[in-house]
PDB file of N, CA and C in Angstrom:
ATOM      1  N   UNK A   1     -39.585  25.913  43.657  1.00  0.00           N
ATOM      2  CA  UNK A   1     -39.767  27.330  43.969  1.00  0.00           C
ATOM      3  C   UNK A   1     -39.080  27.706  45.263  1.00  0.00           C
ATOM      4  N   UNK A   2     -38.422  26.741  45.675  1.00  0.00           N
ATOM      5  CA  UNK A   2     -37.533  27.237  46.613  1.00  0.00           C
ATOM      6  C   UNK A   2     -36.209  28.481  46.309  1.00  0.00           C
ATOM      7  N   UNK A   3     -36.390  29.775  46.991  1.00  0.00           N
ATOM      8  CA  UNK A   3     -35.643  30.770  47.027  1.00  0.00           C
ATOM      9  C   UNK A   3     -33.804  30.116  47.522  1.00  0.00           C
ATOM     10  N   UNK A   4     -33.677  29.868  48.618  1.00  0.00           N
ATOM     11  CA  UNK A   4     -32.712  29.082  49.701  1.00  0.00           C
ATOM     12  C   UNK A   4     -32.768  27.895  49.659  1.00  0.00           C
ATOM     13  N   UNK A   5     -31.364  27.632  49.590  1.00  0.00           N
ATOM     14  CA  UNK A   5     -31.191  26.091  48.902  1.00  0.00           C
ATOM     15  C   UNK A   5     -30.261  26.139  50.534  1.00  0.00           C
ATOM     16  N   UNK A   6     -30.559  24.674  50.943  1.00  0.00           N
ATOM     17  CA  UNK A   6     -29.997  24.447  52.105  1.00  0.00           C
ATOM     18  C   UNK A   6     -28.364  23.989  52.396  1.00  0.00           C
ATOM     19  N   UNK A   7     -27.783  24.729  52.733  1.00  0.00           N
ATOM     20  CA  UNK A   7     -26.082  24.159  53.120  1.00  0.00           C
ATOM     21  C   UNK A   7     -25.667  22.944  53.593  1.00  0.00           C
ATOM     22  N   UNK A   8     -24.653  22.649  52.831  1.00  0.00           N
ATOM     23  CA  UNK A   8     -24.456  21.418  53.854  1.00  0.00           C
ATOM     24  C   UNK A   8     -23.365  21.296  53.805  1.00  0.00           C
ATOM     25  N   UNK A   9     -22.653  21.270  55.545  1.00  0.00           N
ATOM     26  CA  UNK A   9     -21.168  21.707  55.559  1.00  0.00           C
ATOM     27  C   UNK A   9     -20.750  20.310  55.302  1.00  0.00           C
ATOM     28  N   UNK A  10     -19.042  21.036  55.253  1.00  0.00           N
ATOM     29  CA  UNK A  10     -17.733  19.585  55.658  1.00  0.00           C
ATOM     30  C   UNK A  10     -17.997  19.149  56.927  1.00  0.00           C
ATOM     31  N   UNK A  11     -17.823  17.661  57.297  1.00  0.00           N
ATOM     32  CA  UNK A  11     -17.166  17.804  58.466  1.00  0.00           C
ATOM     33  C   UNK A  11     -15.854  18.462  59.250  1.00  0.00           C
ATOM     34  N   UNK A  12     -16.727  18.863  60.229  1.00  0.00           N
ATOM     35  CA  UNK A  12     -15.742  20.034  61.178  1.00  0.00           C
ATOM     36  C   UNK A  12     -15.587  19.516  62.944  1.00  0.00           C
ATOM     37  N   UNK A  13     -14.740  19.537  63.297  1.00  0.00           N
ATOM     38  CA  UNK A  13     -14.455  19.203  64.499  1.00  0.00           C
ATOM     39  C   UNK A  13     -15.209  20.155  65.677  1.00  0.00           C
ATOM     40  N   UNK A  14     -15.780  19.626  66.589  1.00  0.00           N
ATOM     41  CA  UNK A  14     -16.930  20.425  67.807  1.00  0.00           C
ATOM     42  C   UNK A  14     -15.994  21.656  67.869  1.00  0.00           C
ATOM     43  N   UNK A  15     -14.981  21.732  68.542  1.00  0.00           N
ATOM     44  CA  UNK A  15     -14.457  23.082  68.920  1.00  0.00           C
ATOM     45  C   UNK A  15     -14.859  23.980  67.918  1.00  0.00           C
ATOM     46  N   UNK A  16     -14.878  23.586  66.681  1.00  0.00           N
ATOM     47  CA  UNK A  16     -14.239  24.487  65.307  1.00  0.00           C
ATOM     48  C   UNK A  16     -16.215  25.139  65.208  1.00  0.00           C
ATOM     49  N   UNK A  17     -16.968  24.832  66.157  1.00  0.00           N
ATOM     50  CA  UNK A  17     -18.192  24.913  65.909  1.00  0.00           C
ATOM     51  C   UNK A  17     -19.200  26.039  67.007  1.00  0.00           C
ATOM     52  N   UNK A  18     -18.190  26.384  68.072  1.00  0.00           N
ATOM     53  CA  UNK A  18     -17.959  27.792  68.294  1.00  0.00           C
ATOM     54  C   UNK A  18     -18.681  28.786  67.878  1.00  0.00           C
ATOM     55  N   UNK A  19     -17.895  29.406  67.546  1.00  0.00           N
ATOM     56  CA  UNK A  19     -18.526  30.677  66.323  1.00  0.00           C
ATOM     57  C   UNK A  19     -19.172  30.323  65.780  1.00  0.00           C
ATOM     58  N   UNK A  20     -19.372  29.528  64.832  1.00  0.00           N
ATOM     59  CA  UNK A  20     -20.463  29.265  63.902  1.00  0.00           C
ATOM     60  C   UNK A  20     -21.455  28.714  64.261  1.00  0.00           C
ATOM     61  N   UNK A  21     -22.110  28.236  65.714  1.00  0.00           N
ATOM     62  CA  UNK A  21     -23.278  28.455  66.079  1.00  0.00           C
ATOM     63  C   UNK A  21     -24.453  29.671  66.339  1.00  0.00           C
ATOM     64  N   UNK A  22     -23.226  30.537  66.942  1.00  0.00           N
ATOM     65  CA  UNK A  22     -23.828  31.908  66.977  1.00  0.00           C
ATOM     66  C   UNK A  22     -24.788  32.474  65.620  1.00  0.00           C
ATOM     67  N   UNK A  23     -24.554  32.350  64.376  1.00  0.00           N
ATOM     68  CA  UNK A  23     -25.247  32.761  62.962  1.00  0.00           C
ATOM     69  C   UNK A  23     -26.441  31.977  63.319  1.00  0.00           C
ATOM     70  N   UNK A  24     -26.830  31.128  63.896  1.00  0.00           N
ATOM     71  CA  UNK A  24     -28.236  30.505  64.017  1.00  0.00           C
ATOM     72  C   UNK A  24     -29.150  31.181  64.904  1.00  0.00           C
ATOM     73  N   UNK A  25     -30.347  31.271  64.379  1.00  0.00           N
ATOM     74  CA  UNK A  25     -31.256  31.686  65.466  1.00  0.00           C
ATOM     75  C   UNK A  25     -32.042  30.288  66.490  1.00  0.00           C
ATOM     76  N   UNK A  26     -31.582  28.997  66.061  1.00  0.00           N
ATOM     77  CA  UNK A  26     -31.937  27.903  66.253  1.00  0.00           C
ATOM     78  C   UNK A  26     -30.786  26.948  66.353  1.00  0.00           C
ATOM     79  N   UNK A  27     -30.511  25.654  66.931  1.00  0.00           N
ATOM     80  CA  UNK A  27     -29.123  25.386  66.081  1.00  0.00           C
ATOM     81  C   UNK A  27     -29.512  23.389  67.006  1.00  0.00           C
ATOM     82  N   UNK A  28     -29.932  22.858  65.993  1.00  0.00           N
ATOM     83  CA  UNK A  28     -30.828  21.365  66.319  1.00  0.00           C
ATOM     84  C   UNK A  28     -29.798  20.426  66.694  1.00  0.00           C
ATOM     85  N   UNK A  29     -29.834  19.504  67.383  1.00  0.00           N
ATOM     86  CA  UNK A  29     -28.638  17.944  67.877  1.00  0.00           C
ATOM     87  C   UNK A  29     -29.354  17.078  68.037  1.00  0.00           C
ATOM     88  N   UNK A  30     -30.211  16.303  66.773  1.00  0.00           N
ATOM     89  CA  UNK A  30     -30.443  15.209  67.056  1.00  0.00           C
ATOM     90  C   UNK A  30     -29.286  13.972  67.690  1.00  0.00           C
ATOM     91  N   UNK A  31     -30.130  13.456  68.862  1.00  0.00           N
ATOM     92  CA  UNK A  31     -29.343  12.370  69.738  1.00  0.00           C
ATOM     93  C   UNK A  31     -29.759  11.319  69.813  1.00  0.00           C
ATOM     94  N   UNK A  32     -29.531   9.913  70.210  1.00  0.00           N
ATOM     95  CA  UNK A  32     -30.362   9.454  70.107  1.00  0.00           C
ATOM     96  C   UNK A  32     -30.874   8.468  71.062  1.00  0.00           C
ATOM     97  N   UNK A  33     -29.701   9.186  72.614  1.00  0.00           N
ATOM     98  CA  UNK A  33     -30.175   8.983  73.947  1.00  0.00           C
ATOM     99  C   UNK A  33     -31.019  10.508  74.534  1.00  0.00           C
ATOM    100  N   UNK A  34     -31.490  11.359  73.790  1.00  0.00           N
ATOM    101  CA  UNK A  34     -32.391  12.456  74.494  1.00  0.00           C
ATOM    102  C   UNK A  34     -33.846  11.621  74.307  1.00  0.00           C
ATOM    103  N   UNK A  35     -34.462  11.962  75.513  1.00  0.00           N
ATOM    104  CA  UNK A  35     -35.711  11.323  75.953  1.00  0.00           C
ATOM    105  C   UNK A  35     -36.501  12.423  76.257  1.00  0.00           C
ATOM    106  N   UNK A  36     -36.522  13.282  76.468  1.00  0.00           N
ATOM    107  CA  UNK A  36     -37.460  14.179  77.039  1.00  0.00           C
ATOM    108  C   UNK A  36     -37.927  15.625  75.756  1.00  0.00           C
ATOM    109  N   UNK A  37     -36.769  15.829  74.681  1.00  0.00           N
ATOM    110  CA  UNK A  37     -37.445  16.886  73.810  1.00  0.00           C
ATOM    111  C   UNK A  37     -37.434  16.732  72.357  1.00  0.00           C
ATOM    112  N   UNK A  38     -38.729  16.448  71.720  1.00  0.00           N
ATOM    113  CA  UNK A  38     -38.586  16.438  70.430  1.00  0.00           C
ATOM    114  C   UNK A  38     -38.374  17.816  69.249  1.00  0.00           C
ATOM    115  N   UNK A  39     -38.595  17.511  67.998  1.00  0.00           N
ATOM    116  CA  UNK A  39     -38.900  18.589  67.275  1.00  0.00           C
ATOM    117  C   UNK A  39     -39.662  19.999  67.406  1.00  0.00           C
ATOM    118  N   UNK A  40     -40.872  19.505  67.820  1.00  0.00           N
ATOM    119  CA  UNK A  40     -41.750  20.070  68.355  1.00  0.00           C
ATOM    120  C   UNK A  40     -41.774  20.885  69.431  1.00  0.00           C
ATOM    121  N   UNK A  41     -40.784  20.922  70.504  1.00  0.00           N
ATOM    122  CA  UNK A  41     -40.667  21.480  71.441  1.00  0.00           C
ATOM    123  C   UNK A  41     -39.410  22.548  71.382  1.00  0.00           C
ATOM    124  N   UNK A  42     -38.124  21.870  70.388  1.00  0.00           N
ATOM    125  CA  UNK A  42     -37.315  22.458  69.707  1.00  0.00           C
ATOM    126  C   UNK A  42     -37.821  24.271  69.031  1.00  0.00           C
ATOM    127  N   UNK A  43     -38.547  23.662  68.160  1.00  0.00           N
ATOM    128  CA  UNK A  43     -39.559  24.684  67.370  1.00  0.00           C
ATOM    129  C   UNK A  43     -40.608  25.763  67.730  1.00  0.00           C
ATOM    130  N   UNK A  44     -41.055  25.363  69.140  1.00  0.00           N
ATOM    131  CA  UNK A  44     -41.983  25.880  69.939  1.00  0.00           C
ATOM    132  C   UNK A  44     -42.090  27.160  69.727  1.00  0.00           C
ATOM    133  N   UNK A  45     -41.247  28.429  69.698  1.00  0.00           N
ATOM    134  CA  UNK A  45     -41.334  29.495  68.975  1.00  0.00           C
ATOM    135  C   UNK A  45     -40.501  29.695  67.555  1.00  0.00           C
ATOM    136  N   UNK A  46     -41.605  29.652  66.718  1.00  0.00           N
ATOM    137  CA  UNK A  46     -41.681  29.475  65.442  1.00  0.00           C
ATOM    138  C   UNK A  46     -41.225  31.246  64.884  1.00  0.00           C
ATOM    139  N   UNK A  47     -42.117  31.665  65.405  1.00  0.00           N
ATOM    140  CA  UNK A  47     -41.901  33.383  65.203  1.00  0.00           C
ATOM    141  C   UNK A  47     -40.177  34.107  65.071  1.00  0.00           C
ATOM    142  N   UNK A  48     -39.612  33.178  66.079  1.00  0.00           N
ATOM    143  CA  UNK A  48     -38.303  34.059  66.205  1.00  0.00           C
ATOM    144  C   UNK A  48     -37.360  33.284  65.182  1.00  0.00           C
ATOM    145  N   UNK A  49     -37.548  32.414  64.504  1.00  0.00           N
ATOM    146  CA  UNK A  49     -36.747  31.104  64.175  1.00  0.00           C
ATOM    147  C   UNK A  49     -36.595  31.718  62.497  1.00  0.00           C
ATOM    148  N   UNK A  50     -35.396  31.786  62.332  1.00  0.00           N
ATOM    149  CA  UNK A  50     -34.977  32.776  60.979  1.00  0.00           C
ATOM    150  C   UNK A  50     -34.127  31.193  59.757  1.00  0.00           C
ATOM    151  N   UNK A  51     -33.360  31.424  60.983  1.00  0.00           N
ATOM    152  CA  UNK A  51     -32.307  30.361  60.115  1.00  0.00           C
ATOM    153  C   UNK A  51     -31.799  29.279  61.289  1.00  0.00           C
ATOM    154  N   UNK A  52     -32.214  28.321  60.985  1.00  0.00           N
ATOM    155  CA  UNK A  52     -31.260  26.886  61.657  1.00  0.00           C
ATOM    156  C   UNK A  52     -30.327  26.393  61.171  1.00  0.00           C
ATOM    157  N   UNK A  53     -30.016  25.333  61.964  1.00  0.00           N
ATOM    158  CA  UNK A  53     -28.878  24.689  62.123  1.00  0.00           C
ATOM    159  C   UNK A  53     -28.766  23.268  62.515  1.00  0.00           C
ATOM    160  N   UNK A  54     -28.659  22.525  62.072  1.00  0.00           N
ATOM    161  CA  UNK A  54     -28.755  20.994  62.341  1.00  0.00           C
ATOM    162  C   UNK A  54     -27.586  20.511  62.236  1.00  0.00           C
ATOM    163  N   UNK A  55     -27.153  19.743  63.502  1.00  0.00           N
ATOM    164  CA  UNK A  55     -26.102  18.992  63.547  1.00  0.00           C
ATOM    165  C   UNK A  55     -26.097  17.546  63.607  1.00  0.00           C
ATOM    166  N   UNK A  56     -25.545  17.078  62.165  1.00  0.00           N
ATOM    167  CA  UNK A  56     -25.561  15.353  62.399  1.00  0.00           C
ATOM    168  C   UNK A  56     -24.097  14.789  62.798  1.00  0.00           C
ATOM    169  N   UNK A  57     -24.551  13.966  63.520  1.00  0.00           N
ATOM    170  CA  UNK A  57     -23.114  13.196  64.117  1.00  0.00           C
ATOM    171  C   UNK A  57     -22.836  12.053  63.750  1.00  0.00           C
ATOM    172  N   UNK A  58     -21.477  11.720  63.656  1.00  0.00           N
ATOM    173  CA  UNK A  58     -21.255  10.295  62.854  1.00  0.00           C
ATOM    174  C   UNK A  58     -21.518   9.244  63.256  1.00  0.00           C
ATOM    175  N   UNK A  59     -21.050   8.452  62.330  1.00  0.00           N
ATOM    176  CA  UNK A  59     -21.444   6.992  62.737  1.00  0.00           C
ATOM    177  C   UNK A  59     -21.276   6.366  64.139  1.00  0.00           C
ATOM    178  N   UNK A  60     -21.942   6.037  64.818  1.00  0.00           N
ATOM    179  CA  UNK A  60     -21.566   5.629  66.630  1.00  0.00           C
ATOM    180  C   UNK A  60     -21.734   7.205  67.088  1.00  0.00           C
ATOM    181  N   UNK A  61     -22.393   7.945  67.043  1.00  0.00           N
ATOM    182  CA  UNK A  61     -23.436   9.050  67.430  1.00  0.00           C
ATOM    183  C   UNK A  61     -21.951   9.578  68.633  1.00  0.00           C
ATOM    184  N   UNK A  62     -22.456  10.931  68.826  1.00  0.00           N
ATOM    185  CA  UNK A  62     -21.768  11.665  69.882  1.00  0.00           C
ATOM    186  C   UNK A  62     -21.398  11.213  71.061  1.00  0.00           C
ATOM    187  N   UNK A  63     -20.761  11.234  71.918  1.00  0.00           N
ATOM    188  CA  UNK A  63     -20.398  11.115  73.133  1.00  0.00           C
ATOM    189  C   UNK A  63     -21.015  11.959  74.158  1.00  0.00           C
ATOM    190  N   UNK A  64     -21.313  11.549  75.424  1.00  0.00           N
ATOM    191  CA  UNK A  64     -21.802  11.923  76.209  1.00  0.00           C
ATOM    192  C   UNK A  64     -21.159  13.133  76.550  1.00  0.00           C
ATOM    193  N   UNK A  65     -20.442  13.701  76.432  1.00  0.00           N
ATOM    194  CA  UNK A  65     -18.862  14.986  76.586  1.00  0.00           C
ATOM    195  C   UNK A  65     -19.675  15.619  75.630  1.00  0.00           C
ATOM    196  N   UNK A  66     -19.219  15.054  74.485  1.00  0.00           N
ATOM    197  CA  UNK A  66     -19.641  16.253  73.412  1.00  0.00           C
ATOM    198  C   UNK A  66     -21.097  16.698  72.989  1.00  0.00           C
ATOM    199  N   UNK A  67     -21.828  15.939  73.698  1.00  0.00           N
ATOM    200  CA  UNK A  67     -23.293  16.436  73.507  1.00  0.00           C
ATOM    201  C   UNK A  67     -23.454  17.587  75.050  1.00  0.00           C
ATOM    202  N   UNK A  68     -22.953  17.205  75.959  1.00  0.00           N
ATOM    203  CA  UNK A  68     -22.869  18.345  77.043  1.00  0.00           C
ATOM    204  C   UNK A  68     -22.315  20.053  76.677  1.00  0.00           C
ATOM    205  N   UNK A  69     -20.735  19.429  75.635  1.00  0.00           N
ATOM    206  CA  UNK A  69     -20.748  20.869  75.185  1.00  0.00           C
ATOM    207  C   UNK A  69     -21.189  21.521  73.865  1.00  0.00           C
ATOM    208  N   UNK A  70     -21.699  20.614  73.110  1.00  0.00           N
ATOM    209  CA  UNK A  70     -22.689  21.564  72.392  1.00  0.00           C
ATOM    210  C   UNK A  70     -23.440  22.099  72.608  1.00  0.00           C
ATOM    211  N   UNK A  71     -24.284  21.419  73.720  1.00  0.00           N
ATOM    212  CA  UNK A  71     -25.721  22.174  74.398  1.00  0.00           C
ATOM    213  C   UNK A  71     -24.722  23.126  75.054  1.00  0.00           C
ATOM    214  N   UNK A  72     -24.267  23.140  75.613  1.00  0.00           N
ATOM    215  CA  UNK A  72     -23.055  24.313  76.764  1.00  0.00           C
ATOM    216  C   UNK A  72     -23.358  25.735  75.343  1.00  0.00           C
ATOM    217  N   UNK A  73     -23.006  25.150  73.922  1.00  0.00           N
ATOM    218  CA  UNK A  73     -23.054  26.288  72.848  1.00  0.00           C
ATOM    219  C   UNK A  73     -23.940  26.913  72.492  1.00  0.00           C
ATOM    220  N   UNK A  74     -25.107  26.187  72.916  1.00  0.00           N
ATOM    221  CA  UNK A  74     -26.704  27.002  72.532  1.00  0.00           C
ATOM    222  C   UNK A  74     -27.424  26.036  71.303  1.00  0.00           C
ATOM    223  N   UNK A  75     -26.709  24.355  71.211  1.00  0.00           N
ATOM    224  CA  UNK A  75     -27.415  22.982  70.745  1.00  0.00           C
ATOM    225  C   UNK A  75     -28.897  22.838  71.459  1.00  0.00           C
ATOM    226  N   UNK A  76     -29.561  22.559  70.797  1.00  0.00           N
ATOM    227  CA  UNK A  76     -30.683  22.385  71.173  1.00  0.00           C
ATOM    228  C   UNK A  76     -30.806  20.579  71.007  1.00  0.00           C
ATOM    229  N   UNK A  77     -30.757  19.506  71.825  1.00  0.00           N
ATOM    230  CA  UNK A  77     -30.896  18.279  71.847  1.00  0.00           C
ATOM    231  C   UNK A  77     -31.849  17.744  71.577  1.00  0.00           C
ATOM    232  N   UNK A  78     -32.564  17.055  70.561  1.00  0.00           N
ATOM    233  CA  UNK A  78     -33.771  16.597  70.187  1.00  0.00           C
ATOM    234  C   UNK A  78     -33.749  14.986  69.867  1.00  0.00           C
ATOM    235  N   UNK A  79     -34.854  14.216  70.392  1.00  0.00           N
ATOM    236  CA  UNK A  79     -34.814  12.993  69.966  1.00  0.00           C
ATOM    237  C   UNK A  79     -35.776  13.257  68.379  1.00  0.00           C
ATOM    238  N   UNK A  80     -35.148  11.987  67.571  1.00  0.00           N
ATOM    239  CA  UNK A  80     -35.937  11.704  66.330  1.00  0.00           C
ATOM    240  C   UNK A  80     -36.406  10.401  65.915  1.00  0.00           C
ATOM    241  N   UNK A  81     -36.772   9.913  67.292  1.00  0.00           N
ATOM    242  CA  UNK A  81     -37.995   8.904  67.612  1.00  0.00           C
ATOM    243  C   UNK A  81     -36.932   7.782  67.893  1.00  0.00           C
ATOM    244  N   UNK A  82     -37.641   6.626  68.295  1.00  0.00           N
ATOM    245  CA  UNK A  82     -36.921   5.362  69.264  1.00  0.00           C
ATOM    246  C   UNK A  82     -35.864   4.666  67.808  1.00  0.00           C
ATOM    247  N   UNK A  83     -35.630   5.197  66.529  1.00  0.00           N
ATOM    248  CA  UNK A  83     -34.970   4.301  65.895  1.00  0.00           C
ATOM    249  C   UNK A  83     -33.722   4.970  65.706  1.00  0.00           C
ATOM    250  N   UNK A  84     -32.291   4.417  65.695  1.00  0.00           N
ATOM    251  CA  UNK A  84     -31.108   5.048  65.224  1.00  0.00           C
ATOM    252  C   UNK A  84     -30.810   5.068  64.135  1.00  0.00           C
ATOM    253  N   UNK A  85     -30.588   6.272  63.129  1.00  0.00           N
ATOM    254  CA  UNK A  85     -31.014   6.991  61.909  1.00  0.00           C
ATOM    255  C   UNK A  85     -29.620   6.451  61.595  1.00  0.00           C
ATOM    256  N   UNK A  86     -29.356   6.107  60.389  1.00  0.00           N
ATOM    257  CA  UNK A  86     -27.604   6.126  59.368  1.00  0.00           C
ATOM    258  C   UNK A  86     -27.384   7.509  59.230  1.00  0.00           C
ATOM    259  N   UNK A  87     -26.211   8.005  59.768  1.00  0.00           N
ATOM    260  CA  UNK A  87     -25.834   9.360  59.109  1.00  0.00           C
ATOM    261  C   UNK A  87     -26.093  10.122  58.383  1.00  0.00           C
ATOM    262  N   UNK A  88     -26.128   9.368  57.796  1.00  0.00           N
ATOM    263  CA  UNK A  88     -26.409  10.112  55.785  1.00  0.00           C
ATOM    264  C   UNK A  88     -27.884   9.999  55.622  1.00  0.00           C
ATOM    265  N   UNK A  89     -29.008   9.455  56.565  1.00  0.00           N
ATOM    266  CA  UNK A  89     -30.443   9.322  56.374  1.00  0.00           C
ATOM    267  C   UNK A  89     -31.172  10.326  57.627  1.00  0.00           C
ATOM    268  N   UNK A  90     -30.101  10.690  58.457  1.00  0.00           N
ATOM    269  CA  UNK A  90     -30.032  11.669  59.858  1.00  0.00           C
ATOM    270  C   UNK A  90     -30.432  13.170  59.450  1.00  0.00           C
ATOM    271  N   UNK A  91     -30.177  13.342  58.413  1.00  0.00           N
ATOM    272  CA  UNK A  91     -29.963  15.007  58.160  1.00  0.00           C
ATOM    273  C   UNK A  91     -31.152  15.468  57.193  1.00  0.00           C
ATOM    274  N   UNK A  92     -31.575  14.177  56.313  1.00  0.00           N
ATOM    275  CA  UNK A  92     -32.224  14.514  55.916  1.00  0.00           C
ATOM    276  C   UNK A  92     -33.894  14.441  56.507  1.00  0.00           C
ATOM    277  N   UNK A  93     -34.033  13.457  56.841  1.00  0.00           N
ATOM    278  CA  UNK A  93     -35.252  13.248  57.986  1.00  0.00           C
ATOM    279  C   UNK A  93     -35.083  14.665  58.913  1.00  0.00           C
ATOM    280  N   UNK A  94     -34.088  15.127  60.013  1.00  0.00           N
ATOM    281  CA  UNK A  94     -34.314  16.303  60.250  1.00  0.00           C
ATOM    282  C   UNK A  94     -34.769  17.423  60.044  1.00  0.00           C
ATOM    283  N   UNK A  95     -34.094  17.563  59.422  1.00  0.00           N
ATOM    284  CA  UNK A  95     -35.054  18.615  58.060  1.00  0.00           C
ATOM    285  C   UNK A  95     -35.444  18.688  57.137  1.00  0.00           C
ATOM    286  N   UNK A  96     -36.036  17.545  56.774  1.00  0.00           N
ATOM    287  CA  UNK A  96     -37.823  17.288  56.641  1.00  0.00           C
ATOM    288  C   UNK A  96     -38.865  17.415  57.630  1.00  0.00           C
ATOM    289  N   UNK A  97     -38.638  16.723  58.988  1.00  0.00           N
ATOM    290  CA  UNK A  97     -39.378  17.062  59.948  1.00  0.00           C
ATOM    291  C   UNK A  97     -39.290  18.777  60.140  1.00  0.00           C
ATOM    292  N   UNK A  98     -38.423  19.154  60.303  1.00  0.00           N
ATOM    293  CA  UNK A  98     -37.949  21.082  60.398  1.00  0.00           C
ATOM    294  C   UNK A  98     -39.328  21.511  59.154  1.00  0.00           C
ATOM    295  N   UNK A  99     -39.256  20.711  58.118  1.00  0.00           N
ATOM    296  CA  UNK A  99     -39.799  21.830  56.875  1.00  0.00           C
ATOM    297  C   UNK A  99     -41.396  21.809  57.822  1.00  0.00           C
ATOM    298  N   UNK A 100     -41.640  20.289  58.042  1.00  0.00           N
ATOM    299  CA  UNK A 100     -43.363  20.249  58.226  1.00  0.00           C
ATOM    300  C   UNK A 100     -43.809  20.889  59.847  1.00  0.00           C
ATOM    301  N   UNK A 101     -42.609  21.073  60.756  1.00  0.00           N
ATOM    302  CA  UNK A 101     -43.001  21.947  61.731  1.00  0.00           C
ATOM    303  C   UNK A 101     -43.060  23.303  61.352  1.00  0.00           C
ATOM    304  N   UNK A 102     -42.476  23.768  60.868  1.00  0.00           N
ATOM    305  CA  UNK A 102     -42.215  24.936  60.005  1.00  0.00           C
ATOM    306  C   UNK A 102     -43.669  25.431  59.116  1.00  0.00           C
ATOM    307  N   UNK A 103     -44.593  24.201  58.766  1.00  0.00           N
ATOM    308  CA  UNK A 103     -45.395  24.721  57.369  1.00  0.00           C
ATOM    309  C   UNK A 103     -45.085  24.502  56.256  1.00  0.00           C
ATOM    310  N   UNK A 104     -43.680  24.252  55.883  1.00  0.00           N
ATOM    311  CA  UNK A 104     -43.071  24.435  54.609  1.00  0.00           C
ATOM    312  C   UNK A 104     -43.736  23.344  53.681  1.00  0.00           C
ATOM    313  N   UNK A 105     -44.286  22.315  54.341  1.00  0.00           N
ATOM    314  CA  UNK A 105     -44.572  21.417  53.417  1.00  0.00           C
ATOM    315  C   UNK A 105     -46.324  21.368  53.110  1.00  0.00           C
ATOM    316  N   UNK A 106     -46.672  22.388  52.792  1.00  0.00           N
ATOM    317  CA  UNK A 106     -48.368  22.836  53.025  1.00  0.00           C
ATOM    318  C   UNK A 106     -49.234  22.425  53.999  1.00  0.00           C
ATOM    319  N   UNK A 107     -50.524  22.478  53.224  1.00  0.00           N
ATOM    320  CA  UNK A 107     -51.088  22.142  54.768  1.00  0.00           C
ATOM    321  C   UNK A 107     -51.606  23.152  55.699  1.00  0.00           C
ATOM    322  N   UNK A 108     -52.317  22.282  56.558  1.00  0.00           N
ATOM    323  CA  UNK A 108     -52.756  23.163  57.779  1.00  0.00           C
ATOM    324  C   UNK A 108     -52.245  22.915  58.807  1.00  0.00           C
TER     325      UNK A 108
END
């Protein structure tokens, strides 16, 4: 019964990612040297949060450069706990965690 079926881009090079942060009202970077903000704090206002954006990074995770200028873009840096996720197991754990901060996955 899902209305919105979730996107999932090509890989695109950081610059090329610019503009197309702006369409987010949210826009997630799991890392997996951030220590200080999880999901949860990411999410913290739930009210304003329309449409996100999750960015997974490849194999051997971002560079210290390019995680500076994504956040520089309006990235929001989140750890997704002490283990380093496979790429392809990164995006989806994200948002799964996104659905159950969210509510999406019932519940109280």
């Amino acid at each position: 019964k899902r209305g919105i079926l979730p996107e999932i881009e090509n890989v695109v090079e950081i610059c090329a990612l610019k503009d197309r942060l702006k369409e987010f009202d949210k826009v997630i970077l799991p890392y997996e040297e951030e220590k200080g903000n999880g999901m949860r704090s990411a999410l913290s206002n739930k009210v304003d949060i329309k449409k996100i954006g999750i960015i997974i990074g490849p194999e051997g995770g971002f560079s210290e450069e390019e995680i500076y200028m994504l956040a520089e873009l309006g990235a929001f840096p989140v750890s997704l706990g002490p283990r380093i996720l496979r790429t392809e197991t990164a995006g989806l754990v994200a948002s799964s965690i996104v659905m159950y901060e969210l509510g999406d996955l019932g519940g109280k």
